[in-house]
PDB file of N, CA and C in Angstrom:
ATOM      1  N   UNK A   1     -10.065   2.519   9.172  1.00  0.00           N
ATOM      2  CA  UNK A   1     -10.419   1.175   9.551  1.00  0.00           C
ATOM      3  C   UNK A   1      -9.447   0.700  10.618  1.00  0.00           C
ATOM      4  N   UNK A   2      -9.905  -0.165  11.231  1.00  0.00           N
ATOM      5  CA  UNK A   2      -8.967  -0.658  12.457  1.00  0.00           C
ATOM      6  C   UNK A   2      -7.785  -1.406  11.718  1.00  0.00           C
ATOM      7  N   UNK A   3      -6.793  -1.677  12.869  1.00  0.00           N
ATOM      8  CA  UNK A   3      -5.466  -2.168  12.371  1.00  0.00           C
ATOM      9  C   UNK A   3      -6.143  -4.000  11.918  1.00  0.00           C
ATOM     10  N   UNK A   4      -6.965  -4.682  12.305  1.00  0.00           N
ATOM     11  CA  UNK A   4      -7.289  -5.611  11.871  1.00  0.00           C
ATOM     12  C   UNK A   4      -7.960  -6.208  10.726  1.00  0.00           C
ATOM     13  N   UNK A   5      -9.099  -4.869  10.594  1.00  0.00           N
ATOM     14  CA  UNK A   5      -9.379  -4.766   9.174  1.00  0.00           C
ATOM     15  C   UNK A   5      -8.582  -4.392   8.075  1.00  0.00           C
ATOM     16  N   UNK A   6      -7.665  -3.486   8.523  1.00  0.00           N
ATOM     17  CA  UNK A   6      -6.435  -2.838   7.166  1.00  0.00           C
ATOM     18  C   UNK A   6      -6.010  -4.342   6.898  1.00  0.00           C
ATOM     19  N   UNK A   7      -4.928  -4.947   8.171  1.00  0.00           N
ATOM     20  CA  UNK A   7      -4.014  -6.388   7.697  1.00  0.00           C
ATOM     21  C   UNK A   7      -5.015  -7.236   6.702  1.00  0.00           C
ATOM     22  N   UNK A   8      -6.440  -7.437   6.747  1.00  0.00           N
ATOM     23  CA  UNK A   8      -7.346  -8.264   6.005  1.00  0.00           C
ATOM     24  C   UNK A   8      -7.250  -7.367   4.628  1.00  0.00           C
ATOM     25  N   UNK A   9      -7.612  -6.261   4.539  1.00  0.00           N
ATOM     26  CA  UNK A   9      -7.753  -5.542   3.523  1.00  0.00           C
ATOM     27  C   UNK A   9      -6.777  -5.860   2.473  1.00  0.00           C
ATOM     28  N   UNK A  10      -5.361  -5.504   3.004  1.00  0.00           N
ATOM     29  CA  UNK A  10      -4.535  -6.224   2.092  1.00  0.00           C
ATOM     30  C   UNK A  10      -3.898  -6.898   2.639  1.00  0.00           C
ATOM     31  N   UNK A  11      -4.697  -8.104   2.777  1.00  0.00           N
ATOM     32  CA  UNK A  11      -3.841  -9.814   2.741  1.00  0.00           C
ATOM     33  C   UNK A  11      -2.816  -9.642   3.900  1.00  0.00           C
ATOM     34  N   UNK A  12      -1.873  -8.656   4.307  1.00  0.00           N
ATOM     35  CA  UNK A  12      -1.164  -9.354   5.541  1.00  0.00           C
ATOM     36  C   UNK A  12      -1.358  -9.751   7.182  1.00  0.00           C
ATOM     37  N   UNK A  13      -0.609 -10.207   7.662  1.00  0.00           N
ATOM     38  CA  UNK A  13      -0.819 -10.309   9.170  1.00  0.00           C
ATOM     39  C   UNK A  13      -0.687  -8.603   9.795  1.00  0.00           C
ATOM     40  N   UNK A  14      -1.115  -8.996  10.894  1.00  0.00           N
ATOM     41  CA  UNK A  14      -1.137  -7.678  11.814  1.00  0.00           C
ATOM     42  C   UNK A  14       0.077  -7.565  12.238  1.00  0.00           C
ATOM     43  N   UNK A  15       1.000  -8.269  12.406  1.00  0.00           N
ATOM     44  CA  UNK A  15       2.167  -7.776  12.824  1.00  0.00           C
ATOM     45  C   UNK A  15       2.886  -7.259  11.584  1.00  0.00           C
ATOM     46  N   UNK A  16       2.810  -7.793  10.519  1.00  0.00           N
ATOM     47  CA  UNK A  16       3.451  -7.466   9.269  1.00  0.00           C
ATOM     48  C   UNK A  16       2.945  -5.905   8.689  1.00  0.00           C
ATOM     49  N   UNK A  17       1.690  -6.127   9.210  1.00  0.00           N
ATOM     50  CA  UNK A  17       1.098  -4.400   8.653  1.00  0.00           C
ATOM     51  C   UNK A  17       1.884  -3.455  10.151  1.00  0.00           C
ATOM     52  N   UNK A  18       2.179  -3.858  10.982  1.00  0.00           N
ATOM     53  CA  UNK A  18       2.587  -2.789  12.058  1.00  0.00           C
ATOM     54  C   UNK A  18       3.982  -2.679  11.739  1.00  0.00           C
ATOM     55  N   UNK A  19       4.486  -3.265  10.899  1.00  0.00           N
ATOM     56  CA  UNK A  19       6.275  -2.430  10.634  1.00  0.00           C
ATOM     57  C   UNK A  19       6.423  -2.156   9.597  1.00  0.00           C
ATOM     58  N   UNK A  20       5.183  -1.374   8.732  1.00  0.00           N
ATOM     59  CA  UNK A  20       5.168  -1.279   7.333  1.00  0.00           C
ATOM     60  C   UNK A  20       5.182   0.302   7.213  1.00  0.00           C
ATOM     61  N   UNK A  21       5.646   1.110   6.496  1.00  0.00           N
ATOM     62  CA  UNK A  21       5.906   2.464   6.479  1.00  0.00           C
ATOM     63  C   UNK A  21       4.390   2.833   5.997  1.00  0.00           C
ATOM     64  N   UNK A  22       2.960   2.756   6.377  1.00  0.00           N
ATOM     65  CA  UNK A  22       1.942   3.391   6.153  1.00  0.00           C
ATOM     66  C   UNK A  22       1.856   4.180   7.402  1.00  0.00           C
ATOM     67  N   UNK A  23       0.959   5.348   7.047  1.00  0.00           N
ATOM     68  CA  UNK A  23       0.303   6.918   8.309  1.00  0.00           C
ATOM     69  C   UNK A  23      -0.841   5.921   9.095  1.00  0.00           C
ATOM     70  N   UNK A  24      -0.581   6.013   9.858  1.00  0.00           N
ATOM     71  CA  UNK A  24      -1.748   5.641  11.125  1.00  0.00           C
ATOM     72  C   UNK A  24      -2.500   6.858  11.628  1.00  0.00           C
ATOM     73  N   UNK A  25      -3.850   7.164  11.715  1.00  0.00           N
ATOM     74  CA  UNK A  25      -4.556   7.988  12.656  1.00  0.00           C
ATOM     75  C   UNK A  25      -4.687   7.461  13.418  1.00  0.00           C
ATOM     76  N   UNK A  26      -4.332   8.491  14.580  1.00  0.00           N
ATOM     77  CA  UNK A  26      -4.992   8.128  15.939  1.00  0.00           C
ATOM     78  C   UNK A  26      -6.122   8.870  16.717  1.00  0.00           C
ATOM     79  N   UNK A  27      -7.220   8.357  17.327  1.00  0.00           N
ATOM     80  CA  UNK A  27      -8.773   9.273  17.572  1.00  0.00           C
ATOM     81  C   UNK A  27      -8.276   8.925  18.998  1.00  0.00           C
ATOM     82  N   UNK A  28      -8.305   9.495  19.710  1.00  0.00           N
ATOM     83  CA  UNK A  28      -8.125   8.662  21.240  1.00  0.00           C
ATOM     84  C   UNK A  28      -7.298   7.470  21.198  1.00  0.00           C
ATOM     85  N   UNK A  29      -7.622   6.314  22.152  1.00  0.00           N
ATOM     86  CA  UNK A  29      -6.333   5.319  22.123  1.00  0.00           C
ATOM     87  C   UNK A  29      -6.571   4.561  20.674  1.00  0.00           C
ATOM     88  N   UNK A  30      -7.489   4.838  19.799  1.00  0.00           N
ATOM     89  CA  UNK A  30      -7.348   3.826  18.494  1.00  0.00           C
ATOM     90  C   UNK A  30      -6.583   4.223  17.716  1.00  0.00           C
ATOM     91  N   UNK A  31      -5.992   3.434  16.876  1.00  0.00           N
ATOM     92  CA  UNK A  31      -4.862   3.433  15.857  1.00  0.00           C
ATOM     93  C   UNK A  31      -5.838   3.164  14.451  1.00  0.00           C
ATOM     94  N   UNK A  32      -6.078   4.231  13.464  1.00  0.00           N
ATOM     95  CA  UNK A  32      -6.728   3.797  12.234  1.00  0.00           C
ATOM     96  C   UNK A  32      -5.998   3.825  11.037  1.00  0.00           C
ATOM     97  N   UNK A  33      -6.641   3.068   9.859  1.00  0.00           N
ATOM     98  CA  UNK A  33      -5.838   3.078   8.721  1.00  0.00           C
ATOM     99  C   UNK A  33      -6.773   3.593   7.648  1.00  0.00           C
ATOM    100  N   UNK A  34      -6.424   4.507   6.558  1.00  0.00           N
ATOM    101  CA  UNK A  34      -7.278   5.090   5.879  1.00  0.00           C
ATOM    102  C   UNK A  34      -7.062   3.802   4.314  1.00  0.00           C
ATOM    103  N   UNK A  35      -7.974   3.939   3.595  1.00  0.00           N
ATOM    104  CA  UNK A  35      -8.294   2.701   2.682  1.00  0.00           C
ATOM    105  C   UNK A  35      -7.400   2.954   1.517  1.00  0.00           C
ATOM    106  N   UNK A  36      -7.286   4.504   1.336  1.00  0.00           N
ATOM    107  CA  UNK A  36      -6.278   4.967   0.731  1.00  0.00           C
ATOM    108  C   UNK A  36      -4.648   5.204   0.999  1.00  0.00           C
ATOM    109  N   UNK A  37      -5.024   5.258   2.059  1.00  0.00           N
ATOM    110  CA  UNK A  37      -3.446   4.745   2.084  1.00  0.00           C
ATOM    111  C   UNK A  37      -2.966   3.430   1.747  1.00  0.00           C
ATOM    112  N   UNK A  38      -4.132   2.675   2.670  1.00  0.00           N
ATOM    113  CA  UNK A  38      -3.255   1.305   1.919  1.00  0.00           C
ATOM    114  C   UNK A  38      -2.923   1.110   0.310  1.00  0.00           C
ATOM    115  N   UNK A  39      -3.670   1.545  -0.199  1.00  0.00           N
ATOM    116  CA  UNK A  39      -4.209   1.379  -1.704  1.00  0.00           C
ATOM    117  C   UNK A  39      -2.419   2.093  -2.327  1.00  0.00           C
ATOM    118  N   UNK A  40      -2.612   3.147  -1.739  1.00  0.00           N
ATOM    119  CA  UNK A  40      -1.087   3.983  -2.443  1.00  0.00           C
ATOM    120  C   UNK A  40       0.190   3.081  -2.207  1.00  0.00           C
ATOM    121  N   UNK A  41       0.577   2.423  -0.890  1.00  0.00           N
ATOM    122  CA  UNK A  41       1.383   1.641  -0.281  1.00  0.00           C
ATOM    123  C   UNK A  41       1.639   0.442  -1.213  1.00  0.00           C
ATOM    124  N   UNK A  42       0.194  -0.712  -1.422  1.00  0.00           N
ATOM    125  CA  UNK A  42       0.342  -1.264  -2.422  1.00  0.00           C
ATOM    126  C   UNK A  42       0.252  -1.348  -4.047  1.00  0.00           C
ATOM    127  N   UNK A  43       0.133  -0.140  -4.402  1.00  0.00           N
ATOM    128  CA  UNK A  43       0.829   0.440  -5.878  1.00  0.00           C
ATOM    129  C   UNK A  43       1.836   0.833  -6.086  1.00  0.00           C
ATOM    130  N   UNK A  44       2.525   0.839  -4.555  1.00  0.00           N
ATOM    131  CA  UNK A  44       3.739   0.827  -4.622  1.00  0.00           C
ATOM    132  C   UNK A  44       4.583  -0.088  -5.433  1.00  0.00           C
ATOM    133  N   UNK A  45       4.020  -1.395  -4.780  1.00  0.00           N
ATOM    134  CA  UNK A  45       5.058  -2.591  -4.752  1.00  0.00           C
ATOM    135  C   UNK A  45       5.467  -3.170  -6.198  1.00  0.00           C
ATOM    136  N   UNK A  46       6.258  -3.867  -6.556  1.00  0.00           N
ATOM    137  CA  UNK A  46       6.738  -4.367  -7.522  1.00  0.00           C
ATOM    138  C   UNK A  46       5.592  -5.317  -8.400  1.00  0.00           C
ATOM    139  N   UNK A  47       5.330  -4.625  -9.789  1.00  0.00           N
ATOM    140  CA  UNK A  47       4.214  -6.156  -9.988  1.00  0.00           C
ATOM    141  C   UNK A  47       5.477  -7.452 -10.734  1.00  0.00           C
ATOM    142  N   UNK A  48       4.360  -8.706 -10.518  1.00  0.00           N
ATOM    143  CA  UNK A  48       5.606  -9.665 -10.764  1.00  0.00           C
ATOM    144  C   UNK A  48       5.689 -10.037 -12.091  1.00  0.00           C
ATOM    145  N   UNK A  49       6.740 -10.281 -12.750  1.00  0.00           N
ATOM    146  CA  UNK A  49       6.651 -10.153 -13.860  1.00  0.00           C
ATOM    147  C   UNK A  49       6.812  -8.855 -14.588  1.00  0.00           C
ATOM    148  N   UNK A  50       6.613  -7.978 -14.618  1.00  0.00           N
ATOM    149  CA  UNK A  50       6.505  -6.509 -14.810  1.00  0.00           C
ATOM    150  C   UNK A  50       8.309  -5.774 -14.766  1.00  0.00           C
ATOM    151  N   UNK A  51       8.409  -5.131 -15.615  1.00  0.00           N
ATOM    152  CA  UNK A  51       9.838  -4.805 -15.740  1.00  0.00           C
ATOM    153  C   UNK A  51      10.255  -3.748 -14.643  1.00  0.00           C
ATOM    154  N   UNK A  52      10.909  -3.496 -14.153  1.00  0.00           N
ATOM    155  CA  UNK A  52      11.330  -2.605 -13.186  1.00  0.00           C
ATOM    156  C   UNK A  52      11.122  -1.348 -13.908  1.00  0.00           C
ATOM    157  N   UNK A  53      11.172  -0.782 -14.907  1.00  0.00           N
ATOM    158  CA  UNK A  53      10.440   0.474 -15.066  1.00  0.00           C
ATOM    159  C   UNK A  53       8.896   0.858 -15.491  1.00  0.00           C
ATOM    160  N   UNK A  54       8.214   0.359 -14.993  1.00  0.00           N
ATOM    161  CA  UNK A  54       6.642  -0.071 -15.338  1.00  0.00           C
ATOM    162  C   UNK A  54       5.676   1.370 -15.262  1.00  0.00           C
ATOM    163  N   UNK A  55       6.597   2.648 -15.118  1.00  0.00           N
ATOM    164  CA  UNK A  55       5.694   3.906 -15.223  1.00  0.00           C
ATOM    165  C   UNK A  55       5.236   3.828 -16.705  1.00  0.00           C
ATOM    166  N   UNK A  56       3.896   4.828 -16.866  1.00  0.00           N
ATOM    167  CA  UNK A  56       3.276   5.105 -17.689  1.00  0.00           C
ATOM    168  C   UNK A  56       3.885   6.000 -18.498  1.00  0.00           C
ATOM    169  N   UNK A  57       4.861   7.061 -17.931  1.00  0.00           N
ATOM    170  CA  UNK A  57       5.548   7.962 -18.628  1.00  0.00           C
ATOM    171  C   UNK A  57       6.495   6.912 -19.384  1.00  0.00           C
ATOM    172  N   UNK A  58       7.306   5.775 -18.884  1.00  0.00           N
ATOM    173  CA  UNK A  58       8.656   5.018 -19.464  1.00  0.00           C
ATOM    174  C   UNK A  58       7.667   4.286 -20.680  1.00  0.00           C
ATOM    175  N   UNK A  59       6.549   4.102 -20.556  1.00  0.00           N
ATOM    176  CA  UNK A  59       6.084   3.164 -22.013  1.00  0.00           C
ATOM    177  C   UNK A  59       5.604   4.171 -22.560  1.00  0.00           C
ATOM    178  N   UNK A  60       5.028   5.324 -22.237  1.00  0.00           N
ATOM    179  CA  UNK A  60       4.431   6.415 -23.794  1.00  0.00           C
ATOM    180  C   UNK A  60       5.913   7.042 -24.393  1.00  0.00           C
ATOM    181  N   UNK A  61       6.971   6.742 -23.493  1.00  0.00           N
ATOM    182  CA  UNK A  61       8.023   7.168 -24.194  1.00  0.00           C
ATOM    183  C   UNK A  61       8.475   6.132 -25.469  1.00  0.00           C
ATOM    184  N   UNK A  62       8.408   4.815 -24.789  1.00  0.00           N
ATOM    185  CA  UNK A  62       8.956   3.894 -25.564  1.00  0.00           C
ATOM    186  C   UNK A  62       8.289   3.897 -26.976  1.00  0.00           C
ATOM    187  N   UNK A  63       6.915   4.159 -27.076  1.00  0.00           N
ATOM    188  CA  UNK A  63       5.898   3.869 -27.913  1.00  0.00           C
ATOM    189  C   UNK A  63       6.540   4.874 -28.501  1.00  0.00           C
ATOM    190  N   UNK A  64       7.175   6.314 -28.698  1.00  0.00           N
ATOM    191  CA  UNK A  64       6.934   6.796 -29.287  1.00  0.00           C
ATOM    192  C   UNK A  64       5.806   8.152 -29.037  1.00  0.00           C
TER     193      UNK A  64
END
């Protein structure tokens, strides 16, 4: 998707998505963003509220 549709995709500005550590394709002079990448980028991020160790492995441990 174009760099304008990605920034909409997830919520930021276009300048904010251009200094963000996601892979860009490039086809000729266009710059694209794959839907999955964004998707991985923001599963990255911190959820709020959510304890800093929020893997699935750290709670089936906890459980037991």
């Amino acid at each position: 998707m174009s760099k304008d549709m990605a920034a909409a995709y997830i919520s930021l500005s276009v300048g904010t998505l251009g200094n963000l550590p996601i892979v860009v394709r490039r086809v000729g002079a266009r710059v694209l963003y794959d839907r999955n990448d964004l998707d991985r980028w923001a599963d990255g991020l911190a959820k709020v509220g959510a304890p800093a160790n929020d893997s699935d492995e750290y709670w089936l441990a906890k459980l037991g």
